[in-house]
N, C-alpha and C. Protein backbone atom coordinates (compact mmCIF):
# COMPACT_ATOMS: atom_id res chain seq x y z
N UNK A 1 -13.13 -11.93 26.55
CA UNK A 1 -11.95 -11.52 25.82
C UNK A 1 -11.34 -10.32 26.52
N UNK A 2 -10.09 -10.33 26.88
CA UNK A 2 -9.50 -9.71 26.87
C UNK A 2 -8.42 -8.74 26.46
N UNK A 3 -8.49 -7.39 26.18
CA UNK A 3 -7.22 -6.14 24.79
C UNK A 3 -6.68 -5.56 25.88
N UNK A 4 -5.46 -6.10 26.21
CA UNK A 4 -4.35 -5.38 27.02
C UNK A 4 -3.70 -4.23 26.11
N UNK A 5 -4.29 -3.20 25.92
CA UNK A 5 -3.44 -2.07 25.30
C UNK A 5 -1.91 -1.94 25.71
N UNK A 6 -1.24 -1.24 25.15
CA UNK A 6 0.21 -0.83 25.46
C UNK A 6 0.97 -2.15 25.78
N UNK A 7 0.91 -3.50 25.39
CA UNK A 7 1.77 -4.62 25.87
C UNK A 7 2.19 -5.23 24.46
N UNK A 8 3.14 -5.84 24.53
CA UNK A 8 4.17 -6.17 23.12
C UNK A 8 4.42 -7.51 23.69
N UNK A 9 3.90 -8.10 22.81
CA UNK A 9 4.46 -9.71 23.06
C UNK A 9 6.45 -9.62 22.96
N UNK A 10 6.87 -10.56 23.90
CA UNK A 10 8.35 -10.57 23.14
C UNK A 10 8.79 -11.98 22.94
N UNK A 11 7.75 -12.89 23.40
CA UNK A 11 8.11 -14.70 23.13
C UNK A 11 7.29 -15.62 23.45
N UNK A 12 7.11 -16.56 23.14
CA UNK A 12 5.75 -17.40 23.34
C UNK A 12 6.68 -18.60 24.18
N UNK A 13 6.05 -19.22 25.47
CA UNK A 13 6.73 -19.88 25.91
C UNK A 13 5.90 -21.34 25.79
N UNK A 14 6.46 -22.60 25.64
CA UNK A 14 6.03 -23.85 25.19
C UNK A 14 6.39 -24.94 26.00
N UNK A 15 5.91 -26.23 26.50
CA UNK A 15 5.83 -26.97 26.91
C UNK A 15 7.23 -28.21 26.48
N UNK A 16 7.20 -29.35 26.84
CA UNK A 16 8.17 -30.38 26.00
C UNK A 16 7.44 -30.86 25.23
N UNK A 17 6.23 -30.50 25.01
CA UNK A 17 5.49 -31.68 23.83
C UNK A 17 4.92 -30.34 22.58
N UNK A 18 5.86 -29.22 22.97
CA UNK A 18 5.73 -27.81 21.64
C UNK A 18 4.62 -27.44 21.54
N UNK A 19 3.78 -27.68 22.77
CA UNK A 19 2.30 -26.71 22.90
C UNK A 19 2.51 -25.35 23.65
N UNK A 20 1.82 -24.55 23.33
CA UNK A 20 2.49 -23.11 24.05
C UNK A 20 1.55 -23.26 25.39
N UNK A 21 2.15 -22.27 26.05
CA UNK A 21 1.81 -22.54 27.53
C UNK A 21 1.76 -20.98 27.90
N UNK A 22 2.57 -19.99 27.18
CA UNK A 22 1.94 -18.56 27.86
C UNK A 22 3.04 -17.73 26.82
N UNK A 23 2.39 -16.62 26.93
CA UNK A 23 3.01 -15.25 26.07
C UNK A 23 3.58 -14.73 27.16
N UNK A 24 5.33 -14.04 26.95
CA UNK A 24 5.33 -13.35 27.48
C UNK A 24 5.63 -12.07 26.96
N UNK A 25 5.42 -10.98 28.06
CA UNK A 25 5.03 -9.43 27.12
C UNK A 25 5.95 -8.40 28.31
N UNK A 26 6.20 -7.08 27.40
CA UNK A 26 6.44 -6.48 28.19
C UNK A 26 5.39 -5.23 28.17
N UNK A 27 5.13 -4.40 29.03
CA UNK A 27 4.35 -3.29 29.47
C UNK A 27 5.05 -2.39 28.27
N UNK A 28 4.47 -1.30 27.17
CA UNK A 28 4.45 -0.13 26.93
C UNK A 28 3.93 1.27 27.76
N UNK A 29 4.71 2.40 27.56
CA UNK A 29 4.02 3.31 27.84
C UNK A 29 4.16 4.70 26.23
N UNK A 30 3.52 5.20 26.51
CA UNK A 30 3.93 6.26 25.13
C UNK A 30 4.52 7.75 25.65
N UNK A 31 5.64 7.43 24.90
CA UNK A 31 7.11 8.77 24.94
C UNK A 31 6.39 9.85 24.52
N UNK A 32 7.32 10.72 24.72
CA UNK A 32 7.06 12.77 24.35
C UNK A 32 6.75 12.50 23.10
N UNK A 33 5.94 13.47 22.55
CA UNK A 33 4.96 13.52 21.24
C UNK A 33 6.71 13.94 19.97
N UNK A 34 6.37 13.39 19.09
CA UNK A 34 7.37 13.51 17.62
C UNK A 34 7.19 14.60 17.36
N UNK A 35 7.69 14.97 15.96
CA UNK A 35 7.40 16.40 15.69
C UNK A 35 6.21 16.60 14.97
N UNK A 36 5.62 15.66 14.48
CA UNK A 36 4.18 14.95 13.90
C UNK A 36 3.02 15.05 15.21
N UNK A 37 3.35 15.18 16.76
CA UNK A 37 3.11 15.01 17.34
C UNK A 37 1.82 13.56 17.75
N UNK A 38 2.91 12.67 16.98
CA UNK A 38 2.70 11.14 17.40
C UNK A 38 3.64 11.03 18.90
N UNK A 39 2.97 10.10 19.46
CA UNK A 39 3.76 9.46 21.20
C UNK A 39 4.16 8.41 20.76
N UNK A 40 5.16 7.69 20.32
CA UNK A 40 5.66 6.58 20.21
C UNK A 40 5.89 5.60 21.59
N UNK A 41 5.48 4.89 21.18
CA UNK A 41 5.20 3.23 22.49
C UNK A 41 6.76 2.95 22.81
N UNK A 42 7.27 3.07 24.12
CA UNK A 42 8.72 2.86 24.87
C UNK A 42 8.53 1.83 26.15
N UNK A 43 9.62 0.50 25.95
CA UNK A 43 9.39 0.07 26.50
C UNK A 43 9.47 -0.23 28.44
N UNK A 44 8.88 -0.91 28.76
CA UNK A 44 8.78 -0.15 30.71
C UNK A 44 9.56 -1.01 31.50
N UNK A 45 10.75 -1.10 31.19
CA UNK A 45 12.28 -2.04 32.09
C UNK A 45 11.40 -2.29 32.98
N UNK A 46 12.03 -3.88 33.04
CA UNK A 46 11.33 -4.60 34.36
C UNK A 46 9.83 -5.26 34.38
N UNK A 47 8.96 -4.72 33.27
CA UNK A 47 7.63 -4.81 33.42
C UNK A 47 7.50 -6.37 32.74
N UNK A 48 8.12 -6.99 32.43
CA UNK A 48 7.85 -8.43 31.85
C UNK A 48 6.75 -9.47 32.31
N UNK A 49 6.04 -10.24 31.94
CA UNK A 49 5.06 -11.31 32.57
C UNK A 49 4.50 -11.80 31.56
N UNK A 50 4.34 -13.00 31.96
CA UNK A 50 3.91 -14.30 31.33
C UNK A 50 2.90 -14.51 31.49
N UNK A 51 1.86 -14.29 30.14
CA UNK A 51 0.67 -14.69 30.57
C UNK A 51 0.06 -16.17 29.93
N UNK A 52 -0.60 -16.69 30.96
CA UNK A 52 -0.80 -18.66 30.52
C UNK A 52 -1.86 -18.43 29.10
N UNK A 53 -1.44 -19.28 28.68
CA UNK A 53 -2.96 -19.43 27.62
C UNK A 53 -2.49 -20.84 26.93
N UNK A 54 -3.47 -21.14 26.39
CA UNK A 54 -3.60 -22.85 25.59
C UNK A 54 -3.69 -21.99 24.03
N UNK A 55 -3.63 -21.55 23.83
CA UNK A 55 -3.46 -20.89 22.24
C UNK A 55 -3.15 -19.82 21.99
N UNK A 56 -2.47 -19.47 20.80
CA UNK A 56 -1.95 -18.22 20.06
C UNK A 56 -2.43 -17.57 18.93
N UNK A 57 -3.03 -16.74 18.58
CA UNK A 57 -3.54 -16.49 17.55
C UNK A 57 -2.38 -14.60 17.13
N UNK A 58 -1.58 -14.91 15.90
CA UNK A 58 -0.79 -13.93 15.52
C UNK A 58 -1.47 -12.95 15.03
N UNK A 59 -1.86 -11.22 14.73
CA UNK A 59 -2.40 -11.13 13.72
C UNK A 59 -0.98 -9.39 13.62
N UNK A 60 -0.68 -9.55 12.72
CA UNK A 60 0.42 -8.82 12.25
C UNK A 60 -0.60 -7.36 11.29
N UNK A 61 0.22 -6.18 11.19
CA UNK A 61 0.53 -5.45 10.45
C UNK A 61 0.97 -5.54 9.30
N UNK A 62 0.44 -4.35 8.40
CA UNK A 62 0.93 -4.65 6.97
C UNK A 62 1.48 -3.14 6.78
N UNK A 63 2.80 -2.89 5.57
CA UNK A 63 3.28 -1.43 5.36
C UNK A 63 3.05 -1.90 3.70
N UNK A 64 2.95 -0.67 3.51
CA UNK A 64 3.03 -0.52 1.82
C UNK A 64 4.05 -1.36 1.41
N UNK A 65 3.94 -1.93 -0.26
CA UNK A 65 4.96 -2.71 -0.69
C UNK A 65 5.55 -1.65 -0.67
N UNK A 66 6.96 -1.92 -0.19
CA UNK A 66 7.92 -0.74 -0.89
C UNK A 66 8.23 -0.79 -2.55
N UNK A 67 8.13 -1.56 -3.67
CA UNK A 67 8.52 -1.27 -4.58
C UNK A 67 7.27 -0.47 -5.28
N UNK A 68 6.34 -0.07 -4.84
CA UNK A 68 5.15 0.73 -5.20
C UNK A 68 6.44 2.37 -5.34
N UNK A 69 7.31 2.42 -4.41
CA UNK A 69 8.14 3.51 -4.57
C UNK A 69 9.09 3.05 -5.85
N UNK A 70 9.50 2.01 -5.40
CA UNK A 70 10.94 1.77 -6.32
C UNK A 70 10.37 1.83 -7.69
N UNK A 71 8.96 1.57 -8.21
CA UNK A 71 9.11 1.20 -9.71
C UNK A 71 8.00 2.49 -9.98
N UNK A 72 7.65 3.16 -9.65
CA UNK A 72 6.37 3.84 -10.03
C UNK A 72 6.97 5.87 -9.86
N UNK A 73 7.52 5.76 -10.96
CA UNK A 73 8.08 7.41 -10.77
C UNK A 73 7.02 8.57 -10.94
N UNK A 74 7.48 9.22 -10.04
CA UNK A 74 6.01 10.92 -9.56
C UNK A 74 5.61 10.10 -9.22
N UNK A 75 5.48 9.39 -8.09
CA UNK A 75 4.93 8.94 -6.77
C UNK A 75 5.42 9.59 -5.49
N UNK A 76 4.40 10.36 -5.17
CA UNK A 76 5.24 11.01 -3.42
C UNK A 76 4.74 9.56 -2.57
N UNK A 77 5.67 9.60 -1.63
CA UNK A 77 5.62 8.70 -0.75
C UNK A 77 5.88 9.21 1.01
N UNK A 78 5.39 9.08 1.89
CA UNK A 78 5.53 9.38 3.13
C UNK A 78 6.92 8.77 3.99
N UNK A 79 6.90 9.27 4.84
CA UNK A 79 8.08 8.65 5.49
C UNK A 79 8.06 7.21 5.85
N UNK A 80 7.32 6.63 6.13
CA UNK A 80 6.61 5.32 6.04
C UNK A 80 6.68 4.10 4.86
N UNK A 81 6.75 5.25 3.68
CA UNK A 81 6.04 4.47 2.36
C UNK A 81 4.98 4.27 1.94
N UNK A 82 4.15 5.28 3.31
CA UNK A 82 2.77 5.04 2.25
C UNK A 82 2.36 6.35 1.27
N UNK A 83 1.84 5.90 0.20
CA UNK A 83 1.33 6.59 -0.86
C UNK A 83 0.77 8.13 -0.13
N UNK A 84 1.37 9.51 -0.86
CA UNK A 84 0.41 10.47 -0.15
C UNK A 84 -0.28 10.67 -1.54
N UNK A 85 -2.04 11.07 -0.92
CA UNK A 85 -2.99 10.97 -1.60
C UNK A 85 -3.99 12.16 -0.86
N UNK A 86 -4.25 13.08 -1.57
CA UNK A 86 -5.66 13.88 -1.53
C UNK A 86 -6.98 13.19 -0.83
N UNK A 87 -6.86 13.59 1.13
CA UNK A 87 -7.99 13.37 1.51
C UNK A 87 -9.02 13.12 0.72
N UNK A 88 -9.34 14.68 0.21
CA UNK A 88 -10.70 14.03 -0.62
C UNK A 88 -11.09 13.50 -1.75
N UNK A 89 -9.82 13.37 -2.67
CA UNK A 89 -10.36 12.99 -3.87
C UNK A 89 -9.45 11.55 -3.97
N UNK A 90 -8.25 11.31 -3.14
CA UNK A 90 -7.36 9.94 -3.68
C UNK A 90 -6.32 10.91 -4.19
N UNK A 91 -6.26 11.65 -5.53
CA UNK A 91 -5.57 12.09 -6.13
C UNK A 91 -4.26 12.15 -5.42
N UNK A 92 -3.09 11.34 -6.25
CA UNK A 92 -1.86 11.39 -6.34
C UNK A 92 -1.00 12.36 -6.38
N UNK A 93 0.19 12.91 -6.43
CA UNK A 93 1.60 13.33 -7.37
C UNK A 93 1.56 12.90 -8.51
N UNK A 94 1.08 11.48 -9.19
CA UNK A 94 1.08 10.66 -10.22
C UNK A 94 0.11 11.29 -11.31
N UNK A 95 0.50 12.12 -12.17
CA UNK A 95 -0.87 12.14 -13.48
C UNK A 95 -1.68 10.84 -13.52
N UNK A 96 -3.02 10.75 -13.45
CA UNK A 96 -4.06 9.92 -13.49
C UNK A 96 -3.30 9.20 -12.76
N UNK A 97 -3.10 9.01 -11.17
CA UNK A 97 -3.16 7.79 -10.89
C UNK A 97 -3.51 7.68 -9.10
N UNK A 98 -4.87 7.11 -8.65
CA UNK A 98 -5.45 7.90 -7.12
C UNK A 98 -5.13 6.31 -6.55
N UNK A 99 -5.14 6.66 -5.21
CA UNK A 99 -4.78 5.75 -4.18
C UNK A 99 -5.55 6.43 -3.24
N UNK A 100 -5.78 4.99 -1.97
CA UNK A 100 -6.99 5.12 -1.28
C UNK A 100 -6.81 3.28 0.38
N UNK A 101 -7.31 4.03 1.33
CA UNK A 101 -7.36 2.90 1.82
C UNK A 101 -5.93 2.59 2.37
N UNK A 102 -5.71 1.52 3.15
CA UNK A 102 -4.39 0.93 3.73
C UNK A 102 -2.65 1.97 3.17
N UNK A 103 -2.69 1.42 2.18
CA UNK A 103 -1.56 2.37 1.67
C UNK A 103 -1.38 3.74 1.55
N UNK A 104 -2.38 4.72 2.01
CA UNK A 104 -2.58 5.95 2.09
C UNK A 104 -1.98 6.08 3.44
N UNK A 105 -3.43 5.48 4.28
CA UNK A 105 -3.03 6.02 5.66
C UNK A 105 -2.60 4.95 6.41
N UNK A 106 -2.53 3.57 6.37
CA UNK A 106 -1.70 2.78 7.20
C UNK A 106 -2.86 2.01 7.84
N UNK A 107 -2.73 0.99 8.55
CA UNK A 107 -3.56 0.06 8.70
C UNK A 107 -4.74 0.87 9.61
N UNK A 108 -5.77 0.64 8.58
CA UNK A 108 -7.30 1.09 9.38
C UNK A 108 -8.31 0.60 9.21
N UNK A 109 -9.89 0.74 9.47
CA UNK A 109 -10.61 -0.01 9.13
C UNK A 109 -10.90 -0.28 7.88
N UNK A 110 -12.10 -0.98 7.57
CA UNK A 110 -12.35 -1.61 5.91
C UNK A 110 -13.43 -0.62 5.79
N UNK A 111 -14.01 0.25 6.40
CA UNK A 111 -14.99 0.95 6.27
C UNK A 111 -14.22 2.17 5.99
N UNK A 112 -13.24 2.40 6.57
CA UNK A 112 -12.05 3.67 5.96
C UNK A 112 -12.16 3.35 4.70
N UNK A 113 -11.16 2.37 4.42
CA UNK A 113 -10.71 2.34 2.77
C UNK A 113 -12.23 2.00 2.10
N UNK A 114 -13.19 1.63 2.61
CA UNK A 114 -14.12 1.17 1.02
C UNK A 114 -14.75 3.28 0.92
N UNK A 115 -14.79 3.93 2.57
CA UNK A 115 -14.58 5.22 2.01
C UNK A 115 -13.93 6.27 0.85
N UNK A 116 -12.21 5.87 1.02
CA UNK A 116 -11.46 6.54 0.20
C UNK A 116 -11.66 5.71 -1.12
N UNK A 117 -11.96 4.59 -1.06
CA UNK A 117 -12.25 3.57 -2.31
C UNK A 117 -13.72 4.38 -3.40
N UNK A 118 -14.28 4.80 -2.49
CA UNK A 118 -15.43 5.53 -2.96
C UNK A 118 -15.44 7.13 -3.80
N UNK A 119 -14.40 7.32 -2.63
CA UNK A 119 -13.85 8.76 -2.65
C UNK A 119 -13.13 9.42 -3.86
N UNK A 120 -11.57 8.24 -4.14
CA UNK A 120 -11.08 8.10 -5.03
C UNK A 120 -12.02 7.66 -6.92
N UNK A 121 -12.83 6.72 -6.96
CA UNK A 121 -13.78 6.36 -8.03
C UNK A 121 -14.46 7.49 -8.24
N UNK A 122 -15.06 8.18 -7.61
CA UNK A 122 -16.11 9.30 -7.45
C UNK A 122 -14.82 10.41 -8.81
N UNK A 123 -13.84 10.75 -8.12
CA UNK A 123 -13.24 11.82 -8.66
C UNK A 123 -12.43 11.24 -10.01
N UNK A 124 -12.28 9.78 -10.17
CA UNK A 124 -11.57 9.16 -11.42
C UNK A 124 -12.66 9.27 -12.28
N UNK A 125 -13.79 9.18 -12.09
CA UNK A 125 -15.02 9.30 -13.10
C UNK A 125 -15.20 10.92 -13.90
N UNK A 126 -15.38 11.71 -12.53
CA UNK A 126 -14.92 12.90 -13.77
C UNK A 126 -13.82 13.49 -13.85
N UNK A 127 -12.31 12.77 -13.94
CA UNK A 127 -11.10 13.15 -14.38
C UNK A 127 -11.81 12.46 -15.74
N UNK A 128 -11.97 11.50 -16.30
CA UNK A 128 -12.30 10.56 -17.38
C UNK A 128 -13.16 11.34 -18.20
N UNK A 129 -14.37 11.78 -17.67
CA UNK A 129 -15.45 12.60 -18.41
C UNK A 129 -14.97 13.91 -18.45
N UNK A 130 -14.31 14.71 -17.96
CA UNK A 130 -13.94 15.69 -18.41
C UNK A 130 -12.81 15.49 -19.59
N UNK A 131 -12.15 14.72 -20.48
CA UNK A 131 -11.19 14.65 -20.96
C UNK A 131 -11.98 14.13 -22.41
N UNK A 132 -13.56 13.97 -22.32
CA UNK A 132 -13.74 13.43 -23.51
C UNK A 132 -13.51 12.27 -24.16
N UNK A 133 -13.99 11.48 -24.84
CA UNK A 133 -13.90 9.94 -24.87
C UNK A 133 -12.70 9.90 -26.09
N UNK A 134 -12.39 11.18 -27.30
CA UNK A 134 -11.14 10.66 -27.69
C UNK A 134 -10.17 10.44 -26.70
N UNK A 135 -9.60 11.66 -26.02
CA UNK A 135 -8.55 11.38 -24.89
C UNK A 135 -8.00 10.44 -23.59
N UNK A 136 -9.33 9.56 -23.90
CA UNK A 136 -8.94 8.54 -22.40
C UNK A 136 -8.14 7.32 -22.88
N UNK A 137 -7.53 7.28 -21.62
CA UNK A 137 -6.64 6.36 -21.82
C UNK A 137 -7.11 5.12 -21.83
């Protein structure tokens, strides 16, 4: 197996009988740091090539639903849309309400989120027990 870092598919090229026959991609390199000091991926004129293969396998990115903003008021949201949430506890902007995992920080491992998944439960348990069993919701 081969992980060509920094390359962006831009079209899958196909045969007359609609079997694909090769990806082609162009070369990334990463631009001057943001003010976040993220390097955003720019593409490298000229660098195009076709690489052969007998199959395609897609696997895409996911962003927060955006209506997690549109319908859910005292929700801070990042520039992105994803949920901002208290490293350590989940804890929201939202009275009682923690987020954790993918929608926090953006696509990462499953061992991240079952972390903040942990992280977040841990601190909803004693928001709950501190409030006394008349007061819970």
């Amino acid at each position: 197996m081969i992980f060509d870092f920094l390359t962006l598919p831009v079209r899958y090229v196909g045969n007359a009988d609609g079997w694909v026959t090769g990806i082609e991609c162009i070369r990334m390199e990463l631009g001057e740091p943001d003010a976040s000091g993220r390097r955003k991926p720019i593409p490298v004129e000229g660098s195009n090539t076709v690489f052969e293969v007998d199959a395609a396998v897609c696997a895409i990115g996911n962003s927060p639903n955006p209506l997690i903003a549109a319908t859910t008021r005292g929700i801070e949201v990042g520039k992105h849309g994803n949920i901002v949430a208290d490293e350590q506890t989940g804890k929201t902007s939202k009275a009682a309400v923690w987020a954790g995992g993918d929608v926090v920080t953006g696509a990462a491992t499953v061992i991240l989120a079952m972390g903040a998944g942990r992280k977040a439960a841990r601190n909803m348990h004693e928001y709950l027990c501190s409030l006394g069993p008349a007061k819970r919701p």
